[in-house]
N, C-alpha and C. Protein backbone atom coordinates (compact mmCIF):
# COMPACT_ATOMS: atom_id res chain seq x y z
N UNK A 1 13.30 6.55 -2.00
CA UNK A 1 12.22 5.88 -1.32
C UNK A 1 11.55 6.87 -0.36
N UNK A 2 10.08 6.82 -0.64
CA UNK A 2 9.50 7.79 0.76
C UNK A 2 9.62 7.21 1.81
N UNK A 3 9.58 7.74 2.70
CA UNK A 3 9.48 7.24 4.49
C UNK A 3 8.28 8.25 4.80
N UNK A 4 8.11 7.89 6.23
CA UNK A 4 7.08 8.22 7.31
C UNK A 4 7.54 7.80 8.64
N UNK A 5 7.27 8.61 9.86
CA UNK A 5 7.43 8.21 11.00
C UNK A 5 6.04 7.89 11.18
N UNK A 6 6.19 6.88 12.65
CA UNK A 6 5.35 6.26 13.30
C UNK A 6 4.15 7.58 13.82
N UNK A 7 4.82 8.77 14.14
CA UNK A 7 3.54 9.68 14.44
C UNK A 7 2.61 10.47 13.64
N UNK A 8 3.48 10.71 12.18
CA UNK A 8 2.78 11.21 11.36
C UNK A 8 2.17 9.83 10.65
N UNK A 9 2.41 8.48 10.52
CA UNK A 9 1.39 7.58 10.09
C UNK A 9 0.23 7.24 11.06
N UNK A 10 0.43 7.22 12.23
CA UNK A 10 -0.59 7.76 13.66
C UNK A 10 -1.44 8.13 12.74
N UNK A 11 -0.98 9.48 12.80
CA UNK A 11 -2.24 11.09 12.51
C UNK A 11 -2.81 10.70 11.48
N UNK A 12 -2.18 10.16 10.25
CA UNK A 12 -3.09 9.83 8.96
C UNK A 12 -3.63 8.10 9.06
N UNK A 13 -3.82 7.96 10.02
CA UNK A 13 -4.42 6.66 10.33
C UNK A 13 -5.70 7.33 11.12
N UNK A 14 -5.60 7.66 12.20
CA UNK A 14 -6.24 8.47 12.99
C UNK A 14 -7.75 8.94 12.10
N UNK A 15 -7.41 9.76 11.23
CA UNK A 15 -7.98 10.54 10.19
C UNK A 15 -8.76 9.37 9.76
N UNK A 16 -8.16 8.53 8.84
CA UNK A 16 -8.93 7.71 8.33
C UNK A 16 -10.18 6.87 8.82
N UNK A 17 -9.23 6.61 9.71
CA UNK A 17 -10.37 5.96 10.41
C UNK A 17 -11.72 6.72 11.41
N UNK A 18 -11.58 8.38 11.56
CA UNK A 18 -12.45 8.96 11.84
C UNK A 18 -13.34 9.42 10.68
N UNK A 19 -12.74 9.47 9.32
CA UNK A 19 -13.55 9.46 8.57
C UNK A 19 -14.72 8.45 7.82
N UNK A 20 -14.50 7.05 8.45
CA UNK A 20 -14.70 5.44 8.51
C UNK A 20 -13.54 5.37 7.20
N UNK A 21 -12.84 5.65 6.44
CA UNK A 21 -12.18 5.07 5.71
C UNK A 21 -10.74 4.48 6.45
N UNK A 22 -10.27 3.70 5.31
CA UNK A 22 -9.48 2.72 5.90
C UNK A 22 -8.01 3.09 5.15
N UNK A 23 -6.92 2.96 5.98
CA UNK A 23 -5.86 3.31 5.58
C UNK A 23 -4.94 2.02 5.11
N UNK A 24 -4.50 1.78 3.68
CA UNK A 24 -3.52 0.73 3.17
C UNK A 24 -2.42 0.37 3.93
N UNK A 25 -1.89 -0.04 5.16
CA UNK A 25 -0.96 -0.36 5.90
C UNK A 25 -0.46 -1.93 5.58
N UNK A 26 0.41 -2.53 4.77
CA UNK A 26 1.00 -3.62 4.43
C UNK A 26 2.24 -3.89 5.56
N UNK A 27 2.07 -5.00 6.25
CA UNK A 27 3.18 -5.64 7.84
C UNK A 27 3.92 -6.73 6.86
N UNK A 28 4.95 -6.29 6.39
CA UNK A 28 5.86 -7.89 6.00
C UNK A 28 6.69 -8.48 6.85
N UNK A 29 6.52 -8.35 7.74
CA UNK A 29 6.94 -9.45 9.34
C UNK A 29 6.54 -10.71 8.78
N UNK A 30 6.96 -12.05 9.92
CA UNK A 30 6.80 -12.95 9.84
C UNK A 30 5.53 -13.38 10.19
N UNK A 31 4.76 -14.31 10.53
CA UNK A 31 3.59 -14.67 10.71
C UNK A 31 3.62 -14.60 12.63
N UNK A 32 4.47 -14.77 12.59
CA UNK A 32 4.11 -15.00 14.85
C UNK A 32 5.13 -13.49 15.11
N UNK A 33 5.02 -12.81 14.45
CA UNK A 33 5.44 -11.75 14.68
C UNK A 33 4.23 -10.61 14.55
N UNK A 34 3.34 -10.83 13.40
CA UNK A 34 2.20 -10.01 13.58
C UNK A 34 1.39 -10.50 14.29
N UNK A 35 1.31 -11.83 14.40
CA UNK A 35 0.32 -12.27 15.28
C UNK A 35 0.51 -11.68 16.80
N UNK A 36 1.46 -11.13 17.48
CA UNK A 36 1.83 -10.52 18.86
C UNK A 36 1.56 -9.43 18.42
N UNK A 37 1.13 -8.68 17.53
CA UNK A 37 0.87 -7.34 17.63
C UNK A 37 1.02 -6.42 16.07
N UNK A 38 0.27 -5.86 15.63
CA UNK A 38 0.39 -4.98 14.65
C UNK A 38 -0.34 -4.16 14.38
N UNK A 39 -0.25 -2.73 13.40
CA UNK A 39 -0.96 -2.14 13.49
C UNK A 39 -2.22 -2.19 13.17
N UNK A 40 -3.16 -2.00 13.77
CA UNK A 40 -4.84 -2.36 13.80
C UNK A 40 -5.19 -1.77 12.06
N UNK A 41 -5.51 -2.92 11.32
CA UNK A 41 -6.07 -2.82 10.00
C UNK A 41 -4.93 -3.23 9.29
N UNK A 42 -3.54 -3.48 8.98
CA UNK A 42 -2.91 -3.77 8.62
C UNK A 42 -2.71 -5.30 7.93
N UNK A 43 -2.08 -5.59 6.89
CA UNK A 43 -2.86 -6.60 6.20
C UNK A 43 -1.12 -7.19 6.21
N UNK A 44 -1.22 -8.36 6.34
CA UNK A 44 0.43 -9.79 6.41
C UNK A 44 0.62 -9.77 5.31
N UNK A 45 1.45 -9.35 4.40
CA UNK A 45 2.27 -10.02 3.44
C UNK A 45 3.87 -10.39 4.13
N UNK A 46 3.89 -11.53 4.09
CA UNK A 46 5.72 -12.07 4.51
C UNK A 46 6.48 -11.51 3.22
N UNK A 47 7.85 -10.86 4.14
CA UNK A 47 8.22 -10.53 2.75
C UNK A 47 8.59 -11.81 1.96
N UNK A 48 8.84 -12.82 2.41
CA UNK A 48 9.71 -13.48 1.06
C UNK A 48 8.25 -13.77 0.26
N UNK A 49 7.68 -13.74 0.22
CA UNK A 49 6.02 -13.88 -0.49
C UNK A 49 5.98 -12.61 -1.72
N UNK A 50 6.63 -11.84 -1.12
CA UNK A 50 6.36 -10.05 -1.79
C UNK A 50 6.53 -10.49 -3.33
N UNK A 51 7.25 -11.66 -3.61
CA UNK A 51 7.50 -11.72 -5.12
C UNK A 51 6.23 -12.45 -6.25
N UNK A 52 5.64 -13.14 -4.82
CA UNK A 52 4.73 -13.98 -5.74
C UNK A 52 3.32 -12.91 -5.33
N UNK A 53 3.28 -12.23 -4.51
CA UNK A 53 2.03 -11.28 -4.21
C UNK A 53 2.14 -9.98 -4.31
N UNK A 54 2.61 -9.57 -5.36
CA UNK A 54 3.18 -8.24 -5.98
C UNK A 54 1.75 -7.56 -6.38
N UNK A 55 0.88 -8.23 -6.72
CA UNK A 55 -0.02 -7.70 -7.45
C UNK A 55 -1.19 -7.42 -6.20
N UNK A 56 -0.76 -7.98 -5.09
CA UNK A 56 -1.46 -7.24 -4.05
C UNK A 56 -1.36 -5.92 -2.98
N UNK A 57 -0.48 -5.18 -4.12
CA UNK A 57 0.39 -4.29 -3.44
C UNK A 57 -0.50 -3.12 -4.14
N UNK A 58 -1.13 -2.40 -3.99
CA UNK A 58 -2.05 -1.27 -4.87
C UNK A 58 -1.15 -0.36 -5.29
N UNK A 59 -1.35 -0.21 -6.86
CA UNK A 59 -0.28 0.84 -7.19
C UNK A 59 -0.83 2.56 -7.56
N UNK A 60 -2.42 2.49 -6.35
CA UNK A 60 -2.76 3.80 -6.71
C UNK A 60 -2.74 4.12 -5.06
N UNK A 61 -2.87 5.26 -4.65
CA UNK A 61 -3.28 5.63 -3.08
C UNK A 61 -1.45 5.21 -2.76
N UNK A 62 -1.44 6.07 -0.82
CA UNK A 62 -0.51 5.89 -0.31
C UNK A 62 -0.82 4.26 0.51
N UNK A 63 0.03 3.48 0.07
CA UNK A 63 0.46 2.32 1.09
C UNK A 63 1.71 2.57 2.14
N UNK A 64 1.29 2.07 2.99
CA UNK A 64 2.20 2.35 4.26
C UNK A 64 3.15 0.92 4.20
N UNK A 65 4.09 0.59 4.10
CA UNK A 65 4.23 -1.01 4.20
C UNK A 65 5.72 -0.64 5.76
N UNK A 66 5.32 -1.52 6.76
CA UNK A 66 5.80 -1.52 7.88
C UNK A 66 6.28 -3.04 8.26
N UNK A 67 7.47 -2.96 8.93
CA UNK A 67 7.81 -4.28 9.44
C UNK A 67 8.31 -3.99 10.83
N UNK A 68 9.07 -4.55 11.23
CA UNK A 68 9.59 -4.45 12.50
C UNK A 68 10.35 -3.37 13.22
N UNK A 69 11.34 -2.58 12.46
CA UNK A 69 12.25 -1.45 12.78
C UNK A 69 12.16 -0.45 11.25
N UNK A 70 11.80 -1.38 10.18
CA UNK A 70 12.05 -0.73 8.79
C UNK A 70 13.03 -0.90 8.00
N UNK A 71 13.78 -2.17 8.39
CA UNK A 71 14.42 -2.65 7.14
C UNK A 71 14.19 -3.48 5.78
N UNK A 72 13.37 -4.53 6.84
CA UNK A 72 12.67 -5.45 5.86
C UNK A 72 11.09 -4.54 4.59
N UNK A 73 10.59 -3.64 5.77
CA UNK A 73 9.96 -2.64 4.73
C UNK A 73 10.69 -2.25 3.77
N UNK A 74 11.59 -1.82 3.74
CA UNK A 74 12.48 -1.12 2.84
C UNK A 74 12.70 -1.99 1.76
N UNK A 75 12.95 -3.59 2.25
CA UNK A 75 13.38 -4.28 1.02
C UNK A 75 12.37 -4.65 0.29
N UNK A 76 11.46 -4.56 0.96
CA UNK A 76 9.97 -5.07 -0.10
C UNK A 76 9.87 -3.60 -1.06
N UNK A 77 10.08 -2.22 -0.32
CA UNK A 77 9.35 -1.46 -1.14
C UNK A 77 10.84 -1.71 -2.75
N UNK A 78 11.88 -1.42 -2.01
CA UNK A 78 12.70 -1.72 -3.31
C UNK A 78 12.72 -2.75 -4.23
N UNK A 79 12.15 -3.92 -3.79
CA UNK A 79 11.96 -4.91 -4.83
C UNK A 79 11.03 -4.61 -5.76
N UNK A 80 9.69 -4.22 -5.44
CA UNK A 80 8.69 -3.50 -6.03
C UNK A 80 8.94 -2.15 -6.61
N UNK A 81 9.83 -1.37 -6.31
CA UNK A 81 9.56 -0.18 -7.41
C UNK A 81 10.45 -0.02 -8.54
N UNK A 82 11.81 -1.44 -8.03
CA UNK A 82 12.69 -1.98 -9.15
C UNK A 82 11.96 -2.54 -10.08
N UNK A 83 11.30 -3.85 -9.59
CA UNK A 83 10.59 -4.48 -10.53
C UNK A 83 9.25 -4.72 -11.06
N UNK A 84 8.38 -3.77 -10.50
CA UNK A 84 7.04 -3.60 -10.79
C UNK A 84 6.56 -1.96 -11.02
N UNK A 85 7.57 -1.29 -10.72
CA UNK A 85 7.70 0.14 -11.10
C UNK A 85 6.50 0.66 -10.22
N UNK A 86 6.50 0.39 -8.69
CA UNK A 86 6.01 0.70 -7.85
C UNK A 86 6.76 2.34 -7.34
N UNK A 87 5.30 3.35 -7.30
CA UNK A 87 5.76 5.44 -6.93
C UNK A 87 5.36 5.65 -6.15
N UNK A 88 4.10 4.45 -5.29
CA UNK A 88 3.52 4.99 -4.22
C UNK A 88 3.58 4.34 -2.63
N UNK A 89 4.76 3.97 -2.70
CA UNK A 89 5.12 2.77 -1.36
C UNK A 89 5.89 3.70 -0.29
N UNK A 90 5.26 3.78 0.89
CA UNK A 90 5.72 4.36 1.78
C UNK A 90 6.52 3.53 3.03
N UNK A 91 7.84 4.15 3.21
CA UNK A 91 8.39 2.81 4.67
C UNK A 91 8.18 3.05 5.62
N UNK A 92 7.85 2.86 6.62
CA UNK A 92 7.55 3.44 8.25
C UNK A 92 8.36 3.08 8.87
N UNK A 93 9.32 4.24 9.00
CA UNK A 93 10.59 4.32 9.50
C UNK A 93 10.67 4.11 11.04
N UNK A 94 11.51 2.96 11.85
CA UNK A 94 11.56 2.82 12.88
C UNK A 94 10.56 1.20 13.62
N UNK A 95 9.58 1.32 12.07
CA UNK A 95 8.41 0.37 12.29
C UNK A 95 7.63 -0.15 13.76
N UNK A 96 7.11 -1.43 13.69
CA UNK A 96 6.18 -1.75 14.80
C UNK A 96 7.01 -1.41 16.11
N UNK A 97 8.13 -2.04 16.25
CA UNK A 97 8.68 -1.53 17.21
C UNK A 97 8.28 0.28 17.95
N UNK A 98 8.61 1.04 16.94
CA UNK A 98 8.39 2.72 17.11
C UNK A 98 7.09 2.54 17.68
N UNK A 99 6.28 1.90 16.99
CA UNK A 99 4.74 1.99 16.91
C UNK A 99 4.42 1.74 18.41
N UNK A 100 4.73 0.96 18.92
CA UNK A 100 4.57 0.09 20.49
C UNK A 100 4.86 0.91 21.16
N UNK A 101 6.22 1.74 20.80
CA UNK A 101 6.69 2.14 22.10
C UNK A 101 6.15 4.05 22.19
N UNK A 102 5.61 4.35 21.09
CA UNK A 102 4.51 5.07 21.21
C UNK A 102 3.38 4.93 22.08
N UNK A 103 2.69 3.51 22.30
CA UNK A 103 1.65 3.23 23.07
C UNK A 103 0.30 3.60 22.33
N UNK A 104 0.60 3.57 20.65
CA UNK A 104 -0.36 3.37 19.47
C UNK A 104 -0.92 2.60 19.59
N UNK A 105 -2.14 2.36 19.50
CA UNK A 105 -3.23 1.01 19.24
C UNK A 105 -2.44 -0.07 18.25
N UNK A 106 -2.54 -1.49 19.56
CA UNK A 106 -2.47 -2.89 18.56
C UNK A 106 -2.85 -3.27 18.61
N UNK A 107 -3.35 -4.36 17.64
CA UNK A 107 -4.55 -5.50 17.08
C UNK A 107 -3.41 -6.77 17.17
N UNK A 108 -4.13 -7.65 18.22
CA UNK A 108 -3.23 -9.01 18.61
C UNK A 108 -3.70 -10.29 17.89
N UNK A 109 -3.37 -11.16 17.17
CA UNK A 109 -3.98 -12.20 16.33
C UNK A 109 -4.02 -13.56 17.05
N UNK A 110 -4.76 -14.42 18.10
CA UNK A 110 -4.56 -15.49 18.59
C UNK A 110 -4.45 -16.32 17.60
């Protein structure tokens, strides 16, 4: 499985978004868990959903998929590259948590 830390997904977020493009960041947290905070552009899939919304997972470009510390990332990316033969899923090791305590930009959902 690839990984990424929270600073080198920073920098290639950073980028993107100075270039106006937008970087694939997938949060499989719970719903009142992203809603307190996640990374700005980042799109909710819950993981237990990951099975029925597989096909919203892009299987070209780097996706970032992040959850809380990076476990639950982990299990989504392994469900997907077991069973959908997913090569391009990245985990963000340490996840939102890392991200926060960086003092990285968050996007709060009332």
């Amino acid at each position: 499985m690839k990984v990424i830390d929270v600073n080198r997904l920073y920098s290639t977020w950073l980028a993107a978004k100075e270039r106006g493009d937008s970087c694939c960041i997938i949060d499989v947290r719970e719903v009142n868990e992203y809603m307190q905070g996640h990374v700005p552009g980042a799109r909710l899939i819950v993981l237990n959903t990951v099975p029925s919304r597989s096909d919203e997972f892009p299987k070209q470009g780097d996706v970032y998929v992040i959850c809380r510390s990076g476990m639950r990332s982990s299990q989504a990316i392994e469900f997907l590259e077991q069973n959908y033969g997913h090569e391009n899923l990245i985990n963000v090791t340490g996840g939102t948590m890392a991200w926060i305590e960086e003092n990285y930009p968050i996007e709060q959902a009332l």
